[in-house]
PDB file of N, CA and C in Angstrom:
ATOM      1  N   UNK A   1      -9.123  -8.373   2.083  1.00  0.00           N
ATOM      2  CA  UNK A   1      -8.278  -8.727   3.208  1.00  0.00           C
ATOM      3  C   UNK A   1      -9.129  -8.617   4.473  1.00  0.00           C
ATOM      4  N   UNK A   2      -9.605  -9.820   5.120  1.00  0.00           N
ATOM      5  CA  UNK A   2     -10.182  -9.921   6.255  1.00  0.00           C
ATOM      6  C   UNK A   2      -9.696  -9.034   7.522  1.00  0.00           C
ATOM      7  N   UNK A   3      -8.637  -9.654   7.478  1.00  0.00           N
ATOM      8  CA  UNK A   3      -8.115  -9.123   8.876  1.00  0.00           C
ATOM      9  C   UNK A   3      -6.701  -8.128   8.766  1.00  0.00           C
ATOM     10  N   UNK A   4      -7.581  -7.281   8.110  1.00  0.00           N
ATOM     11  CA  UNK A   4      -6.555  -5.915   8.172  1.00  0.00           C
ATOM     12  C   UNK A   4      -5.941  -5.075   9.629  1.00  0.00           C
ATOM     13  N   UNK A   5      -6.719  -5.235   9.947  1.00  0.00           N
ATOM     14  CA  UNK A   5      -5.894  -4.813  11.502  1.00  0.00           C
ATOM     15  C   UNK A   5      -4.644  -4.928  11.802  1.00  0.00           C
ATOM     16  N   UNK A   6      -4.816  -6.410  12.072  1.00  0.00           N
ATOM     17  CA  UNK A   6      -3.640  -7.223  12.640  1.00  0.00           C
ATOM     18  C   UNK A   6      -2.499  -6.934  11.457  1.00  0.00           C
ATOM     19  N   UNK A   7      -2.146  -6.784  10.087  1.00  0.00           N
ATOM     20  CA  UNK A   7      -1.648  -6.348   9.044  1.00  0.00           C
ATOM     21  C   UNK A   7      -0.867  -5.256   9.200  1.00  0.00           C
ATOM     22  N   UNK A   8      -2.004  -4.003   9.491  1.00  0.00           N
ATOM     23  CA  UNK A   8      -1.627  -2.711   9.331  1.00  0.00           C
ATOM     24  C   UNK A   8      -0.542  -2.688  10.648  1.00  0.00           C
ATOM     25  N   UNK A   9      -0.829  -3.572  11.714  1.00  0.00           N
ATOM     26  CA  UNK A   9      -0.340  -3.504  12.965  1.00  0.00           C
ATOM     27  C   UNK A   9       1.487  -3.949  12.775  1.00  0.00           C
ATOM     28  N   UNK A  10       1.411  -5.118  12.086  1.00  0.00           N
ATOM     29  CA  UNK A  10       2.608  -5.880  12.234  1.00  0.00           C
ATOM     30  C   UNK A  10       3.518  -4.657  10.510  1.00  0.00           C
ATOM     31  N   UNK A  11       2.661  -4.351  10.052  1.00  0.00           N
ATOM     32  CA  UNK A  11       3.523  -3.253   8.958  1.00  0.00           C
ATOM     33  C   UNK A  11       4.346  -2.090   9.597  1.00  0.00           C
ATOM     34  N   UNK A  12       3.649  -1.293  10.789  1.00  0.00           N
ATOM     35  CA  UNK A  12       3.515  -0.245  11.716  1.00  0.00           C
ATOM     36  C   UNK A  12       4.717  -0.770  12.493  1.00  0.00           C
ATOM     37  N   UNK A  13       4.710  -2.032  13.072  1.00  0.00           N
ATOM     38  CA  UNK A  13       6.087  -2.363  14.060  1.00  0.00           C
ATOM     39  C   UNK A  13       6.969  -2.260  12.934  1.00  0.00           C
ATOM     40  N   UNK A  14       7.042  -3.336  12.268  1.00  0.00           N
ATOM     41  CA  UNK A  14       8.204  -3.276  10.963  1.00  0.00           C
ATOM     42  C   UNK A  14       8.817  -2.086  10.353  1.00  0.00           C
ATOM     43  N   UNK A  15       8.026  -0.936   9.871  1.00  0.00           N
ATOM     44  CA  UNK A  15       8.074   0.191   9.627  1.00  0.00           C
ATOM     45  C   UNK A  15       8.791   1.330  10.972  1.00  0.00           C
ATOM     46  N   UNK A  16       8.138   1.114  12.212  1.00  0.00           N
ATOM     47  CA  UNK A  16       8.780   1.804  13.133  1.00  0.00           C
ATOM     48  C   UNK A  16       9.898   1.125  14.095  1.00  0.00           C
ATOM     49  N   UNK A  17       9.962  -0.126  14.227  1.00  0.00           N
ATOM     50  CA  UNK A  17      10.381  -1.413  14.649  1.00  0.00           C
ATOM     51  C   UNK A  17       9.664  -0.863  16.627  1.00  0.00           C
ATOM     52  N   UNK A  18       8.766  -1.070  17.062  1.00  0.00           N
ATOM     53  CA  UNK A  18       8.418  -0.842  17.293  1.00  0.00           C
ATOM     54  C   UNK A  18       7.553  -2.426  18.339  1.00  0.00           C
ATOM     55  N   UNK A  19       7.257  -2.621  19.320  1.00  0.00           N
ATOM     56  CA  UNK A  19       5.849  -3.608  19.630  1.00  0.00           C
ATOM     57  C   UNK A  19       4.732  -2.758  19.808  1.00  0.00           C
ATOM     58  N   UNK A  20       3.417  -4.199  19.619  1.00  0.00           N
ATOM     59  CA  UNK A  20       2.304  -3.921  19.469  1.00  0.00           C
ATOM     60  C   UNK A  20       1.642  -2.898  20.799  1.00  0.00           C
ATOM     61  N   UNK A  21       2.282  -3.040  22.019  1.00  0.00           N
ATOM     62  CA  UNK A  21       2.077  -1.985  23.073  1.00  0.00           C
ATOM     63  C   UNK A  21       2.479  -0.387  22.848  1.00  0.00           C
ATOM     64  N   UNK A  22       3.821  -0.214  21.953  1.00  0.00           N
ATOM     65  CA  UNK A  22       3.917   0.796  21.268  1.00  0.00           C
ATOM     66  C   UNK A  22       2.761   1.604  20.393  1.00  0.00           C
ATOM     67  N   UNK A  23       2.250   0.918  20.208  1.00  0.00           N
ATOM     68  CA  UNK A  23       0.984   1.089  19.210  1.00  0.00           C
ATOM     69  C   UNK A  23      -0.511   1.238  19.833  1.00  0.00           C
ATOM     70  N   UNK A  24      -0.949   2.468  19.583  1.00  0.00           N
ATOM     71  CA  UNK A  24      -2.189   3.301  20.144  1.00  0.00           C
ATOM     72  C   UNK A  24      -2.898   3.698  18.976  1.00  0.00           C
ATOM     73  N   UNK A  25      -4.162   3.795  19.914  1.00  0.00           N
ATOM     74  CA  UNK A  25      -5.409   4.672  18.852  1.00  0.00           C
ATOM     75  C   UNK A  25      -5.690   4.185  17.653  1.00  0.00           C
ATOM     76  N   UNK A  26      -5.203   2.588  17.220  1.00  0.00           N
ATOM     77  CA  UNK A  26      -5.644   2.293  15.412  1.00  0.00           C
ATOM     78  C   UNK A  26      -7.034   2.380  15.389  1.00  0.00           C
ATOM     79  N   UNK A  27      -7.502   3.295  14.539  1.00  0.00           N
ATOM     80  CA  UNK A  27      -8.947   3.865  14.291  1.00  0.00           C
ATOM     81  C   UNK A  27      -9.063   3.576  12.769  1.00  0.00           C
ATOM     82  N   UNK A  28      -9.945   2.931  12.164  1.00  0.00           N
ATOM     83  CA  UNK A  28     -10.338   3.308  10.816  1.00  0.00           C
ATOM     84  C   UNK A  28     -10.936   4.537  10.289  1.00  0.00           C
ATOM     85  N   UNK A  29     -10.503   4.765   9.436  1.00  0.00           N
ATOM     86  CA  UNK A  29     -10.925   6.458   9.328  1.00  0.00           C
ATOM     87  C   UNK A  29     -12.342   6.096   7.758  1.00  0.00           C
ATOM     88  N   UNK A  30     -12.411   4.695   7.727  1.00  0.00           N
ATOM     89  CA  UNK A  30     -13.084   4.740   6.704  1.00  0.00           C
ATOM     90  C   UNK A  30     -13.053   4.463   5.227  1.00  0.00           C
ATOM     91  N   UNK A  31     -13.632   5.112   4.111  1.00  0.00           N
ATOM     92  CA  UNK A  31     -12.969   4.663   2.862  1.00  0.00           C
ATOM     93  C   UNK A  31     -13.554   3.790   2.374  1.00  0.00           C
ATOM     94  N   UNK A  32     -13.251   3.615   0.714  1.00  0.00           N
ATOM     95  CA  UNK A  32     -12.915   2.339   0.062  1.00  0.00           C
ATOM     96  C   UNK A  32     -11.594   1.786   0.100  1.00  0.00           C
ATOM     97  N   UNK A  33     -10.613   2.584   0.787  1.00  0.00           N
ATOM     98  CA  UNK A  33      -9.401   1.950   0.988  1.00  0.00           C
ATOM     99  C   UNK A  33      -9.271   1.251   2.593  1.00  0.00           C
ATOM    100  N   UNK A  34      -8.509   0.764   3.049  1.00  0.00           N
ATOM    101  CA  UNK A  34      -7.725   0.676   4.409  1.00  0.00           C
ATOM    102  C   UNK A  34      -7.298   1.691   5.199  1.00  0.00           C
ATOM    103  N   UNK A  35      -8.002   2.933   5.353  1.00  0.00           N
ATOM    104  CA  UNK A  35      -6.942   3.955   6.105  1.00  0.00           C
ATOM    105  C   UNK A  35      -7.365   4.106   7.089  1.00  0.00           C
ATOM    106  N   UNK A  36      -6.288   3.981   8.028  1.00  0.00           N
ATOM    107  CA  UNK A  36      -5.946   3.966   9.771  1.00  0.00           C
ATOM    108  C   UNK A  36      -5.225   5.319  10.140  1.00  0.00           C
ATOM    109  N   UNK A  37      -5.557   5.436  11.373  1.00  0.00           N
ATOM    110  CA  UNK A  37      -4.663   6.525  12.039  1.00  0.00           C
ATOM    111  C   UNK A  37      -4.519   5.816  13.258  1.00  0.00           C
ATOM    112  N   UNK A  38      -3.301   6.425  13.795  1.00  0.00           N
ATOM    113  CA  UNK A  38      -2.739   5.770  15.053  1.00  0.00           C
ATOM    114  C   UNK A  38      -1.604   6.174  15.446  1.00  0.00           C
ATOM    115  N   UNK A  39      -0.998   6.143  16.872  1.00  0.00           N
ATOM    116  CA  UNK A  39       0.068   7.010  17.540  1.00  0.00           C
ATOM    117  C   UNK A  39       1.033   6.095  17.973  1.00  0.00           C
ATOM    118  N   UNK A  40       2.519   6.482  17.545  1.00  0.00           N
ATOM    119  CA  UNK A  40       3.616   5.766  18.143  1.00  0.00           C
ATOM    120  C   UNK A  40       4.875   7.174  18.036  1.00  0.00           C
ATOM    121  N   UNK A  41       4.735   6.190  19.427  1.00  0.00           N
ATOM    122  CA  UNK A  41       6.231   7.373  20.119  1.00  0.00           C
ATOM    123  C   UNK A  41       5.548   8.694  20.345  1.00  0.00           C
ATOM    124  N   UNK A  42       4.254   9.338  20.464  1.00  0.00           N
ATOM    125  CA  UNK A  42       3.372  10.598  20.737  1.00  0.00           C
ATOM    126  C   UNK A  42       2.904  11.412  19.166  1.00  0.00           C
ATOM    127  N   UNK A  43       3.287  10.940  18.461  1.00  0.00           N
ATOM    128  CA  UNK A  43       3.055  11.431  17.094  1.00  0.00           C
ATOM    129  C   UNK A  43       1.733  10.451  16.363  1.00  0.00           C
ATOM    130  N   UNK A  44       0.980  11.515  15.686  1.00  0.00           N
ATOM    131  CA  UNK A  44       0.344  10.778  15.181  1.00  0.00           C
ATOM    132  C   UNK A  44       0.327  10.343  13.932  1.00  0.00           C
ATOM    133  N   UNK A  45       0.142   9.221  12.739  1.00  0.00           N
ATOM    134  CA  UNK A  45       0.290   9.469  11.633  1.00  0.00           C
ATOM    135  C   UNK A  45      -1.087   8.526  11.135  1.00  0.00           C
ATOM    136  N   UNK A  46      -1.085   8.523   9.786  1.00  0.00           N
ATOM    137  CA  UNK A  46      -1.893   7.527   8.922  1.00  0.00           C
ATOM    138  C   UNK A  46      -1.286   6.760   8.244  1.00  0.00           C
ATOM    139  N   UNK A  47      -1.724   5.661   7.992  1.00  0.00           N
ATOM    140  CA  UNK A  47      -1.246   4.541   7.222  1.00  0.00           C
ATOM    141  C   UNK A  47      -2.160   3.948   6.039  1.00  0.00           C
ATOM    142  N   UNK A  48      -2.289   3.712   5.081  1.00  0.00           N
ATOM    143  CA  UNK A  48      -3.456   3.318   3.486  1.00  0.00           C
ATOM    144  C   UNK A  48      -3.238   2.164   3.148  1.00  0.00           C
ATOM    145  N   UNK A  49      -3.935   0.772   2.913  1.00  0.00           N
ATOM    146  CA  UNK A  49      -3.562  -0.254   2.102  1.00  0.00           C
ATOM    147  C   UNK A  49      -4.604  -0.113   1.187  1.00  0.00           C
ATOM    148  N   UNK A  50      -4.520  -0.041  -0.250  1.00  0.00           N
ATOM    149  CA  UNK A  50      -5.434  -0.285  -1.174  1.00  0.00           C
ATOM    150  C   UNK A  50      -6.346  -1.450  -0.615  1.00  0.00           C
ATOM    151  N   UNK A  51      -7.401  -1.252  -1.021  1.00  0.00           N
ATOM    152  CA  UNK A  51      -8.179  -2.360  -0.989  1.00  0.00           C
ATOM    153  C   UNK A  51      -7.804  -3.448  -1.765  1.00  0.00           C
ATOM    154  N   UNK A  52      -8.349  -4.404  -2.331  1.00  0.00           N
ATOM    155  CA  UNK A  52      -8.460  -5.240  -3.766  1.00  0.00           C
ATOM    156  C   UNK A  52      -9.019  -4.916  -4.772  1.00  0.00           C
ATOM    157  N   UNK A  53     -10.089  -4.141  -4.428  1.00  0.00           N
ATOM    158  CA  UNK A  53     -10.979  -3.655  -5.120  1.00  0.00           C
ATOM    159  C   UNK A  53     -10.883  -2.129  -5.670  1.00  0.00           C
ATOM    160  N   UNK A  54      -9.535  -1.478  -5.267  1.00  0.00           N
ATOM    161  CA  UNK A  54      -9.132  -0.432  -5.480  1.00  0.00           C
ATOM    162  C   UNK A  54      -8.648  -0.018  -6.940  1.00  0.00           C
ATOM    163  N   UNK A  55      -9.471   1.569  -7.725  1.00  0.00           N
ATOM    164  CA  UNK A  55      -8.677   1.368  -9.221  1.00  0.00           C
ATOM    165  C   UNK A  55      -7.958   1.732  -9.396  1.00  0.00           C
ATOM    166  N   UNK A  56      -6.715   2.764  -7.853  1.00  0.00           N
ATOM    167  CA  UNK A  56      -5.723   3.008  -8.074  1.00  0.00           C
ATOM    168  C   UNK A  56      -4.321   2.404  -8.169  1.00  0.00           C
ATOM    169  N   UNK A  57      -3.739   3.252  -8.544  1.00  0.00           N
ATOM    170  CA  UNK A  57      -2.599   2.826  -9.217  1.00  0.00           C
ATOM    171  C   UNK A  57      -1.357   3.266  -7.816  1.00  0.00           C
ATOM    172  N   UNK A  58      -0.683   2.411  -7.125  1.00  0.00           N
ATOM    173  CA  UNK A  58       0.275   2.753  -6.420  1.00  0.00           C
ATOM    174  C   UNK A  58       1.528   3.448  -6.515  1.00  0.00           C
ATOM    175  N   UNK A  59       1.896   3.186  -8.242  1.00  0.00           N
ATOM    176  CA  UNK A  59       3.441   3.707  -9.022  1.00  0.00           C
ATOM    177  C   UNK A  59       2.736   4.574  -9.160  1.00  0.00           C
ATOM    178  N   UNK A  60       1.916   5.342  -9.825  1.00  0.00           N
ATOM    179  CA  UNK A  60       1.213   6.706 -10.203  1.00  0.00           C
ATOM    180  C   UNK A  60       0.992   7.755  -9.104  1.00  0.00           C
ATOM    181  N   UNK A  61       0.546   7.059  -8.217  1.00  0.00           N
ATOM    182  CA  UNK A  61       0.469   7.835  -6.825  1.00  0.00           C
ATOM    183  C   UNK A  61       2.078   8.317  -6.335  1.00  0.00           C
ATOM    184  N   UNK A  62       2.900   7.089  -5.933  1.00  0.00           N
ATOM    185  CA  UNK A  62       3.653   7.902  -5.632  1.00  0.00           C
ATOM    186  C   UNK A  62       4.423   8.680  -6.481  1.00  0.00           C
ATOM    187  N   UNK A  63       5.018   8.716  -8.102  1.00  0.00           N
ATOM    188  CA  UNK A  63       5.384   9.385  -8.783  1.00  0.00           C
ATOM    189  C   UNK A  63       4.581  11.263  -8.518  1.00  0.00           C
ATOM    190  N   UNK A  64       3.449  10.540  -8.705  1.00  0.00           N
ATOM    191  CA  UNK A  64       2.529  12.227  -8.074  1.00  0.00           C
ATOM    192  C   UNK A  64       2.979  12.817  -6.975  1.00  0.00           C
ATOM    193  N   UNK A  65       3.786  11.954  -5.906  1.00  0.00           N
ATOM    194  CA  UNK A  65       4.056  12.667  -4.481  1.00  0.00           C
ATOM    195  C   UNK A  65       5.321  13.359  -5.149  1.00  0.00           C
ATOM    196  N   UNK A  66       6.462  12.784  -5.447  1.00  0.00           N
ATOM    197  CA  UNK A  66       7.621  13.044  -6.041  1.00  0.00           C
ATOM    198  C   UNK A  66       7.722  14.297  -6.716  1.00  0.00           C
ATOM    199  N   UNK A  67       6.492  14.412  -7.832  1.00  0.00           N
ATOM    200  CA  UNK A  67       6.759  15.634  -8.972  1.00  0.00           C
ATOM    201  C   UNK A  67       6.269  16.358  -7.803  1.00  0.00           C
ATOM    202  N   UNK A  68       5.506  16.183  -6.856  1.00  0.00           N
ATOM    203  CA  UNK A  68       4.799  17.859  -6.202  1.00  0.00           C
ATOM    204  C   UNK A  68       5.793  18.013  -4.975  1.00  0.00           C
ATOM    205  N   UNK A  69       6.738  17.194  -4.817  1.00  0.00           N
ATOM    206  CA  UNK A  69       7.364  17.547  -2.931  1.00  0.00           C
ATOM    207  C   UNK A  69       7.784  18.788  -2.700  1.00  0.00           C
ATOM    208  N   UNK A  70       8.983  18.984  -4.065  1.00  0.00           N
ATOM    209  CA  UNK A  70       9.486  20.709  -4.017  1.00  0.00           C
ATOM    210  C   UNK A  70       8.377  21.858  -3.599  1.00  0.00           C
ATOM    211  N   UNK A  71       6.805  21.662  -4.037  1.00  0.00           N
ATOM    212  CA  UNK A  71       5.940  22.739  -3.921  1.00  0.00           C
ATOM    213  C   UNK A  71       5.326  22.645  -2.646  1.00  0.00           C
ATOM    214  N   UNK A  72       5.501  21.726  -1.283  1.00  0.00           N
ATOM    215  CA  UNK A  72       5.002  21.659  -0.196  1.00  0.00           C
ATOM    216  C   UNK A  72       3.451  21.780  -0.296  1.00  0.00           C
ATOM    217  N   UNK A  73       3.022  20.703  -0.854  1.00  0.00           N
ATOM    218  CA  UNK A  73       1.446  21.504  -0.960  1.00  0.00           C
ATOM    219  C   UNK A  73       1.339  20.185  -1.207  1.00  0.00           C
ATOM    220  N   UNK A  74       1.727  18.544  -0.661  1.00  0.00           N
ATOM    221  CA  UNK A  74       1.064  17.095  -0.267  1.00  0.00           C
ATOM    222  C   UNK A  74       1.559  17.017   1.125  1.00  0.00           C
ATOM    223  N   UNK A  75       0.901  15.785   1.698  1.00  0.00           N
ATOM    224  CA  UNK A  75       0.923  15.231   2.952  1.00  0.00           C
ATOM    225  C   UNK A  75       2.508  15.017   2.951  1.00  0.00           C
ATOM    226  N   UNK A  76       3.108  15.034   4.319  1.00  0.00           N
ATOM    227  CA  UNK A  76       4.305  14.719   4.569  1.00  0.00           C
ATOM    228  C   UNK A  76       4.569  13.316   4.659  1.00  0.00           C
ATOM    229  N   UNK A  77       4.749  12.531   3.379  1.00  0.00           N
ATOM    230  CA  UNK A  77       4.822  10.964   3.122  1.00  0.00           C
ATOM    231  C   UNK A  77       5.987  10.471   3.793  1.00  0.00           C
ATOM    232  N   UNK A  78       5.869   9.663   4.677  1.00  0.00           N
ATOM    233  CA  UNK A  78       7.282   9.046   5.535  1.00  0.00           C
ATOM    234  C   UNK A  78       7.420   7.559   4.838  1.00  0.00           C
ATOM    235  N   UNK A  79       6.880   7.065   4.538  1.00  0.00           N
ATOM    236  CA  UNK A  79       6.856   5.889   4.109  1.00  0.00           C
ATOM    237  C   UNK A  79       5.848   5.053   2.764  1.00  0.00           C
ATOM    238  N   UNK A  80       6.783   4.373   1.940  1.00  0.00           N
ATOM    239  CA  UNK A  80       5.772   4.015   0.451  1.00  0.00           C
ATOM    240  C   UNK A  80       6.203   3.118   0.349  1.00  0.00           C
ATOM    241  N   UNK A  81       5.891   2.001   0.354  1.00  0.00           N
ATOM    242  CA  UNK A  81       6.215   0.789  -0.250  1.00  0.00           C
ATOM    243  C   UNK A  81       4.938  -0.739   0.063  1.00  0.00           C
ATOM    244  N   UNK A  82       5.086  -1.002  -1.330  1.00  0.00           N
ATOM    245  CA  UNK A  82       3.815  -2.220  -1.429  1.00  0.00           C
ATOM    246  C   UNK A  82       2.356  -1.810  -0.826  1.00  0.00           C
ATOM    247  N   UNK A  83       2.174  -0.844  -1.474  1.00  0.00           N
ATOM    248  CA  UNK A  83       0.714  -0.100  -1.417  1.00  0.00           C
ATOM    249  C   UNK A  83       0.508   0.671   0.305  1.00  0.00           C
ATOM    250  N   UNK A  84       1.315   0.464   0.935  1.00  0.00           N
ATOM    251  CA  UNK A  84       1.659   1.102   1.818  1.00  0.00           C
ATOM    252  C   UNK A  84       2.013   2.842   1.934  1.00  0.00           C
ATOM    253  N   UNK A  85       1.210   3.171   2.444  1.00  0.00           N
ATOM    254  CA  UNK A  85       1.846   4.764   2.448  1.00  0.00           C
ATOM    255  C   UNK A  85       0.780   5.501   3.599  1.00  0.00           C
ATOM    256  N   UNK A  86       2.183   5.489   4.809  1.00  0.00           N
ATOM    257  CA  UNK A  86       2.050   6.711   6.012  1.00  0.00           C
ATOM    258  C   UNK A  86       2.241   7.878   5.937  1.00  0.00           C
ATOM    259  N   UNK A  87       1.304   8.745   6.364  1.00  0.00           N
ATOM    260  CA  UNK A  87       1.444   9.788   6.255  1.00  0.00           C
ATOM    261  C   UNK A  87       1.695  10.881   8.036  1.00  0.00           C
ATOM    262  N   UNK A  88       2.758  11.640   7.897  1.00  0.00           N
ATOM    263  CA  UNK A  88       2.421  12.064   9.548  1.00  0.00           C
ATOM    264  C   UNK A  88       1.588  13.294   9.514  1.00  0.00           C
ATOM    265  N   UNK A  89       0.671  12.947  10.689  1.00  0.00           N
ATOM    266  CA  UNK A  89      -0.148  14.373  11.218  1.00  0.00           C
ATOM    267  C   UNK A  89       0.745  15.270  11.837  1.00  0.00           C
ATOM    268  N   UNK A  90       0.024  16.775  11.369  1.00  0.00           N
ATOM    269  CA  UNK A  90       0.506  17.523  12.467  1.00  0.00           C
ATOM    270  C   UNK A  90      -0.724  18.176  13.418  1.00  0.00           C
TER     271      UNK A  90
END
């Protein structure tokens, strides 16, 4: 995906409903995946798109968030869907 930016951007409004002026700090944090960090409404969170080239599994992942939530010991997942998954900073 070329132009992931603009992607992660229009997911981020949709997700927060939100405009693109709402939207600060998209930084790539790096990876073989897509992961961004960036601030809306003063909070900061992260956002992941698999790559293409990625060998994970998206249903596996989040099933993994699910079995561990009761034990507070993963990221605070706000959002999962279509390889999508924000996470908020504290």
């Amino acid at each position: 995906m070329n132009n992931i930016k603009p992607y992660l951007q229009n997911e981020i409004k949709r997700i927060f409903g939100v405009q693109n002026a709402e939207i600060s700090k998209l930084k790539n944090l790096g990876g073989s995946n897509h992961v961004y960090s960036f601030i809306v409404k003063n909070e900061k969170y992260v956002i992941k798109k698999l790559s293409d080239k990625s060998i994970m599994d998206w249903k596996r992942e989040k099933a993994a968030y699910n079995s561990l939530k009761s034990f507070n010991i993963t990221d605070e997942l706000i959002f999962f869907d279509n390889g999508i998954k924000k996470i908020a900073m504290h």
